[in-house]
C-alpha atoms as a PDB file:
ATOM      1  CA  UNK A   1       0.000   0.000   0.000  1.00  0.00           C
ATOM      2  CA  UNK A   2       2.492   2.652   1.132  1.00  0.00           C
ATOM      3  CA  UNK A   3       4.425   1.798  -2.393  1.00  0.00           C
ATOM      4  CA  UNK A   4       1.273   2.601  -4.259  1.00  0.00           C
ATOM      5  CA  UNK A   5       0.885   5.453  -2.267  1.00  0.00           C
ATOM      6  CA  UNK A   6       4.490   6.543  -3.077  1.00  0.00           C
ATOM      7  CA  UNK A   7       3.674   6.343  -6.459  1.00  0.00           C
ATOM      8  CA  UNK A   8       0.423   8.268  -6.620  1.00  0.00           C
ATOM      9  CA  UNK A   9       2.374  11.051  -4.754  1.00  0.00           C
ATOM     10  CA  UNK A  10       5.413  10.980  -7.477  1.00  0.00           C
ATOM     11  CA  UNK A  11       2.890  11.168 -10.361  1.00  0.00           C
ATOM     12  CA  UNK A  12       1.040  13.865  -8.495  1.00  0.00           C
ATOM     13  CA  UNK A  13       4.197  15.783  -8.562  1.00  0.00           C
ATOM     14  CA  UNK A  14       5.280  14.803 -11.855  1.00  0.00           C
ATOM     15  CA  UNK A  15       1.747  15.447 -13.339  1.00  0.00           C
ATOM     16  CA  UNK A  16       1.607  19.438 -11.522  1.00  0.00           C
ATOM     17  CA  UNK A  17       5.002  20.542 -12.808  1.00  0.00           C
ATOM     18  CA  UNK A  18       4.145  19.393 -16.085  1.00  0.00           C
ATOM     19  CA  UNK A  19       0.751  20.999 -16.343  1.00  0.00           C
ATOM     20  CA  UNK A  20       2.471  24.785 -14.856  1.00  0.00           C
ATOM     21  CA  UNK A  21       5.614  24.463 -16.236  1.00  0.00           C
ATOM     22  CA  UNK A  22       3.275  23.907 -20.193  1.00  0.00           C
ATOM     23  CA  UNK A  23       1.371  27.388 -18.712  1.00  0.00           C
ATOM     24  CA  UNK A  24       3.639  29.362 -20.140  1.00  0.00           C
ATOM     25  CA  UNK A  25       3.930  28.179 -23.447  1.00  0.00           C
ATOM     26  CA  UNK A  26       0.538  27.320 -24.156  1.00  0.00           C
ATOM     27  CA  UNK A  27       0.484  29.091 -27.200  1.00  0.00           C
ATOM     28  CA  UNK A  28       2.958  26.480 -28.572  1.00  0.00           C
ATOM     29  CA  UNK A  29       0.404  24.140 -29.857  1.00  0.00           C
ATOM     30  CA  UNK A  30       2.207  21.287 -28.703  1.00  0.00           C
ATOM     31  CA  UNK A  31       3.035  23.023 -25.077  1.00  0.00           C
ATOM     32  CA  UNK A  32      -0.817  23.411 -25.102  1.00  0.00           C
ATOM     33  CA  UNK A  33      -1.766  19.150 -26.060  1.00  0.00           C
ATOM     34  CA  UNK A  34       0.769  18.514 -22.958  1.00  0.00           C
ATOM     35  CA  UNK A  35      -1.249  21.189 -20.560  1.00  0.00           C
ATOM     36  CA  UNK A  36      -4.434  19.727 -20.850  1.00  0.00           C
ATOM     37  CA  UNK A  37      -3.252  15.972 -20.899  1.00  0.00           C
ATOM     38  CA  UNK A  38      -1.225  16.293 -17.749  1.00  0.00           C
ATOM     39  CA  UNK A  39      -3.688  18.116 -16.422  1.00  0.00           C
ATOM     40  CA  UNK A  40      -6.105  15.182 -16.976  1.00  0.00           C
ATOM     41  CA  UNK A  41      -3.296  12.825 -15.658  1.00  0.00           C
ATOM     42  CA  UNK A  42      -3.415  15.256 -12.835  1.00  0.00           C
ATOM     43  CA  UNK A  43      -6.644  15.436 -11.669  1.00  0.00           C
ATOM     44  CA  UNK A  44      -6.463  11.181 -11.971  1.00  0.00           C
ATOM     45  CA  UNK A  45      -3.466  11.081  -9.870  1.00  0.00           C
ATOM     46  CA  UNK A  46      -5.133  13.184  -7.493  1.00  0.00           C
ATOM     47  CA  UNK A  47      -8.223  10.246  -7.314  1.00  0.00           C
ATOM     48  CA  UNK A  48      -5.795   7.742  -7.203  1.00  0.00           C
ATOM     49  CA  UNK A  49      -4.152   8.878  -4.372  1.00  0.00           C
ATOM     50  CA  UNK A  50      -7.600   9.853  -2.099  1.00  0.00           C
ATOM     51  CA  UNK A  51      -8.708   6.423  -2.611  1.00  0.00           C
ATOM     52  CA  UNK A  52      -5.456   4.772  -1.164  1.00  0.00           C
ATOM     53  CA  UNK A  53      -6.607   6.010   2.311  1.00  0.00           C
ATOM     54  CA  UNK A  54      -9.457   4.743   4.361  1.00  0.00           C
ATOM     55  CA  UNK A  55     -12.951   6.390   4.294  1.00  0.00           C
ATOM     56  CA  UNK A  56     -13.195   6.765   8.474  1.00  0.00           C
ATOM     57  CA  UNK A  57     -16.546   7.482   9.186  1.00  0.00           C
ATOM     58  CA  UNK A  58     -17.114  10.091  12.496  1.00  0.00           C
ATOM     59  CA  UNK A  59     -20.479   8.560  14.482  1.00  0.00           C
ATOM     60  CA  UNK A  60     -21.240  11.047  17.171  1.00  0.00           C
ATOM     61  CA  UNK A  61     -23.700   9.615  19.597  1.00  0.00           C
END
């Protein structure tokens, strides 16, 4: 678990330096292709890595 974790975390990072480093060339028309797929790949990391932890439910009596 903690290695997919570790990976969710790396492609996370990967994934958001990608996506604002490709802001500032995204008139480039290939700059722009690689903004909005890492942002994708982003935003899936992102679900990845929420569902690796457990849903802990708070019952208040």
């Amino acid at each position: 678990m903690e290695m997919k974790r570790e990976m969710a975390k790396i492609g996370m990072t990967t994934t958001l330096l990608l996506t604002s480093g490709s802001a500032l060339f995204v008139k480039n028309r290939v700059a722009k292709a690689v903004h909005i797929g890492a942002g994708v790949a982003l935003v899936g990391f992102c679900i990845w890595h929420a569902s690796l932890y457990p849903k802990e439910h708070n019952k208040t009596n």
